[in-house]
N, C-alpha and C. Protein backbone atom coordinates (compact mmCIF):
# COMPACT_ATOMS: atom_id res chain seq x y z
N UNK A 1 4.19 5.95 -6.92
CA UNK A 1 4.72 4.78 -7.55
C UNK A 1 6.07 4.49 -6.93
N UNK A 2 6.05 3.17 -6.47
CA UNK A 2 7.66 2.82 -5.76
C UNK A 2 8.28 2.22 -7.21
N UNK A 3 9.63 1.74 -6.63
CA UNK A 3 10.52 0.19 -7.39
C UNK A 3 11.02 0.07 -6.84
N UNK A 4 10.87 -1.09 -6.14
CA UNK A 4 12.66 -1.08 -5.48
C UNK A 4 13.41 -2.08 -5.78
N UNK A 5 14.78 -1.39 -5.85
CA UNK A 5 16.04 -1.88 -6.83
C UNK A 5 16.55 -2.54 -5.60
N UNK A 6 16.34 -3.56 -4.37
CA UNK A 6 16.87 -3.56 -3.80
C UNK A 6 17.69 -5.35 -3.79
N UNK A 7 18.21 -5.96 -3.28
CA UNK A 7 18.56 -7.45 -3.03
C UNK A 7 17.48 -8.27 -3.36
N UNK A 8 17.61 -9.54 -3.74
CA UNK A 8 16.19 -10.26 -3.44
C UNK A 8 16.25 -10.84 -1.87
N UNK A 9 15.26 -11.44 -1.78
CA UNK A 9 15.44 -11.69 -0.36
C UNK A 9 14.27 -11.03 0.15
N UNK A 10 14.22 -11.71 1.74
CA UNK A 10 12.98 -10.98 2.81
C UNK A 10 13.36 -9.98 3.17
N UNK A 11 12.60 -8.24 2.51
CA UNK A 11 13.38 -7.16 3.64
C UNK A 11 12.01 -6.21 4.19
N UNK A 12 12.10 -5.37 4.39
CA UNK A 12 10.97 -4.63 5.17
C UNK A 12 11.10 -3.63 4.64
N UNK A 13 9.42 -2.97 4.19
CA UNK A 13 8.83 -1.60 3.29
C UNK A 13 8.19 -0.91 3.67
N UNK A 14 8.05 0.23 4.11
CA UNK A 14 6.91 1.66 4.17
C UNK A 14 6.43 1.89 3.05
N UNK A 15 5.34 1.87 3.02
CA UNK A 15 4.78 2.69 1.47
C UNK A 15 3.64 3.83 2.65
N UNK A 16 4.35 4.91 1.83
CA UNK A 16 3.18 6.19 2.38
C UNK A 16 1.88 6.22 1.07
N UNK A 17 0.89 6.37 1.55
CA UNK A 17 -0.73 6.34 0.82
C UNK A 17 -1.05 8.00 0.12
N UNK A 18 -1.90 7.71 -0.88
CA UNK A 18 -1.53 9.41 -1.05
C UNK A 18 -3.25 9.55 -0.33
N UNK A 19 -3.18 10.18 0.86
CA UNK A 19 -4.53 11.09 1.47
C UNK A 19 -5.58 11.68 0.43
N UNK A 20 -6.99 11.34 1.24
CA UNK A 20 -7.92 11.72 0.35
C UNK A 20 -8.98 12.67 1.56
N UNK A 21 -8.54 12.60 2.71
CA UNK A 21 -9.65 12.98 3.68
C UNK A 21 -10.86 12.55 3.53
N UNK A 22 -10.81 11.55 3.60
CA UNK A 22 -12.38 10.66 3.57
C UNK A 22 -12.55 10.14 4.75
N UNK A 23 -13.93 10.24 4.60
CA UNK A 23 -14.95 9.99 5.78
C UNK A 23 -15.39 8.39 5.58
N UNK A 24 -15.45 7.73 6.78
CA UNK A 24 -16.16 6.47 6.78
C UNK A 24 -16.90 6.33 8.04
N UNK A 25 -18.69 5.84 7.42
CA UNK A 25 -19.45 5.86 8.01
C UNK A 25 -19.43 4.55 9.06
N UNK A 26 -20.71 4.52 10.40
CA UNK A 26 -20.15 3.24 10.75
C UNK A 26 -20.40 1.80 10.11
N UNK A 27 -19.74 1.08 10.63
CA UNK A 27 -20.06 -0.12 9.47
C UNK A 27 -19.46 -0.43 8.23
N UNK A 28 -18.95 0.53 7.85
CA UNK A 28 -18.14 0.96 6.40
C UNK A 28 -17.27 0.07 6.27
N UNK A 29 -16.78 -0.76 5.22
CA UNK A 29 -15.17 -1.33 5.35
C UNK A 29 -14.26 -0.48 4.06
N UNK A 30 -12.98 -0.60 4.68
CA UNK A 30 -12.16 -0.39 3.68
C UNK A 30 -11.32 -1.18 3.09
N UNK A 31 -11.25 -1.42 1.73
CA UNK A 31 -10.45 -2.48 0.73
C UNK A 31 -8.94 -1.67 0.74
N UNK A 32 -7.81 -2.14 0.82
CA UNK A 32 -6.76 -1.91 0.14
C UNK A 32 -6.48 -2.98 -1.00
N UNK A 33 -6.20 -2.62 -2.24
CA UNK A 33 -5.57 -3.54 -3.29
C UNK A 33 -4.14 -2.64 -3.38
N UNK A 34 -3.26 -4.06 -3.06
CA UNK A 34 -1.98 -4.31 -3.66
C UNK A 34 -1.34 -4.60 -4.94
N UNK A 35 -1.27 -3.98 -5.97
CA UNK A 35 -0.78 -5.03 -6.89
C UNK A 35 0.44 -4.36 -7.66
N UNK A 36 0.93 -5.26 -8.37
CA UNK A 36 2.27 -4.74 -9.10
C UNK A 36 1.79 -3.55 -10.42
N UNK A 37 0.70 -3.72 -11.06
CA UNK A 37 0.26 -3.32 -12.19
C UNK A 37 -0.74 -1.79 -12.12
N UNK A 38 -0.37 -0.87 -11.98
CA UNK A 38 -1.24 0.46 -12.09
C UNK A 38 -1.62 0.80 -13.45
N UNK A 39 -1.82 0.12 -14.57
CA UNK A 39 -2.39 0.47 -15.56
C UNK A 39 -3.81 1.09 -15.73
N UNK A 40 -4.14 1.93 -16.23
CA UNK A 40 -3.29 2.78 -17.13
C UNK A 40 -2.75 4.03 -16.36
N UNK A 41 -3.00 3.90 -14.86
CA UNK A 41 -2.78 5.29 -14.59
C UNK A 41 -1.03 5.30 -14.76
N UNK A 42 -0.82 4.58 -14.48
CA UNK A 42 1.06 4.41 -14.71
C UNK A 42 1.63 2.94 -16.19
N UNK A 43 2.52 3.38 -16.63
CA UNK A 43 2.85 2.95 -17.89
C UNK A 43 3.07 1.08 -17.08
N UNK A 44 3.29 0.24 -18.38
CA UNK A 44 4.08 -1.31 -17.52
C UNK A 44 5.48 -1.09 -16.93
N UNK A 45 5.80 -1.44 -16.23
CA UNK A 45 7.18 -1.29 -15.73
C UNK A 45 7.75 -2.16 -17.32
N UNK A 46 9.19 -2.27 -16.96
CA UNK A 46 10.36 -3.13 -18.01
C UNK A 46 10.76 -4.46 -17.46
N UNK A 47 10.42 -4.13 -15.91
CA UNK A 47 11.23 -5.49 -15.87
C UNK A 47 10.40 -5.85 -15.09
N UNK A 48 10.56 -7.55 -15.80
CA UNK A 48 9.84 -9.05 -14.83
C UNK A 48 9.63 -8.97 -13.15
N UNK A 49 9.00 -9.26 -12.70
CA UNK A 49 9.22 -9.20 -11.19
C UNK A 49 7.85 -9.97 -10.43
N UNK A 50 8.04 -10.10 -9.30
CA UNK A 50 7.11 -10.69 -8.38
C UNK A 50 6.99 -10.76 -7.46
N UNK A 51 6.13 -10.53 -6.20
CA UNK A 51 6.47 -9.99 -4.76
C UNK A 51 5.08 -10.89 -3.96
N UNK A 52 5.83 -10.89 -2.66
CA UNK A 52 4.70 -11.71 -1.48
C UNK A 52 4.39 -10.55 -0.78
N UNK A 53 3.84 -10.21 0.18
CA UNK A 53 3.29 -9.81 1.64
C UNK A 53 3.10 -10.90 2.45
N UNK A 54 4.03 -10.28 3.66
CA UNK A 54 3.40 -11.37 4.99
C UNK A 54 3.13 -10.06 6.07
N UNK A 55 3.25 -10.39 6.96
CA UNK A 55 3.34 -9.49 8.46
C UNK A 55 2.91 -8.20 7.99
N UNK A 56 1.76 -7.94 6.97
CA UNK A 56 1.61 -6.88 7.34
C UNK A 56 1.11 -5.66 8.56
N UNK A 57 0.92 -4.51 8.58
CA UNK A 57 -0.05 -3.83 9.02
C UNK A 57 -0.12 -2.20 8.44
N UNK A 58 -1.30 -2.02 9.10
CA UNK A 58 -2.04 -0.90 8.42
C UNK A 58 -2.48 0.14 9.46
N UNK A 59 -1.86 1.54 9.34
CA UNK A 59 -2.16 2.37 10.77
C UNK A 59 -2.98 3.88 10.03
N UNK A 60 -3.69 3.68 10.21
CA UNK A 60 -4.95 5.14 10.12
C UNK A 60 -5.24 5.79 10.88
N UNK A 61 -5.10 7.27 10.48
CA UNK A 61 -5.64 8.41 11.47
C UNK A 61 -6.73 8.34 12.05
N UNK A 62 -7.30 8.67 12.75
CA UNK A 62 -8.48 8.77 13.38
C UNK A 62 -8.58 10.50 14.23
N UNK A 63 -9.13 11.28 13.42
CA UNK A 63 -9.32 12.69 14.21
C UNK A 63 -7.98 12.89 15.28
N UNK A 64 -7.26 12.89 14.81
CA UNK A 64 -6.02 13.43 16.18
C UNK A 64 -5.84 11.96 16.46
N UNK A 65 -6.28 11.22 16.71
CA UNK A 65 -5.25 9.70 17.11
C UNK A 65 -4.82 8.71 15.96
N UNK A 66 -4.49 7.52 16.22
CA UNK A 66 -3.85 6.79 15.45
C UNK A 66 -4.64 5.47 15.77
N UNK A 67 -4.87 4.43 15.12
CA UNK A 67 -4.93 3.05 15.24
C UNK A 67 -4.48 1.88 14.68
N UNK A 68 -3.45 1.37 14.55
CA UNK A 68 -2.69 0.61 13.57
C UNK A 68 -3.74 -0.91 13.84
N UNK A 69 -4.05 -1.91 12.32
CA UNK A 69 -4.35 -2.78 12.27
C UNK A 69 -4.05 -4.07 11.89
């Protein structure tokens, strides 16, 4: 779980994923969902808020290499 207390404004974020060692077959896709709300596994936050994504990307292991997407 992040927050960040930071300026408003456009700034730039790492979020590390928590690892599951999973396998994907070929053909397989993978979903990421973004959202502000982890209920119920995490309580509501307190405060109001609202966030964009632009420019993202997404970099996954691959057996000893890397491939960012």
């Amino acid at each position: 779980m992040y927050r960040w207390n930071g300026s408003a404004g456009a700034t730039s974020a790492t979020y590390s994923l928590i690892g599951g060692a999973w396998t994907f077959g070929s053909g397989h896709k993978l979903r990421i969902e973004v959202t502000q709300n982890d209920a119920p596994y995490m309580r509501h936050d307190n405060y109001a808020s609202a966030i964009s994504y632009s420019s993202m990307s997404l970099t996954l292991p691959i057996r000893g290499a890397s491939i960012t997407c």
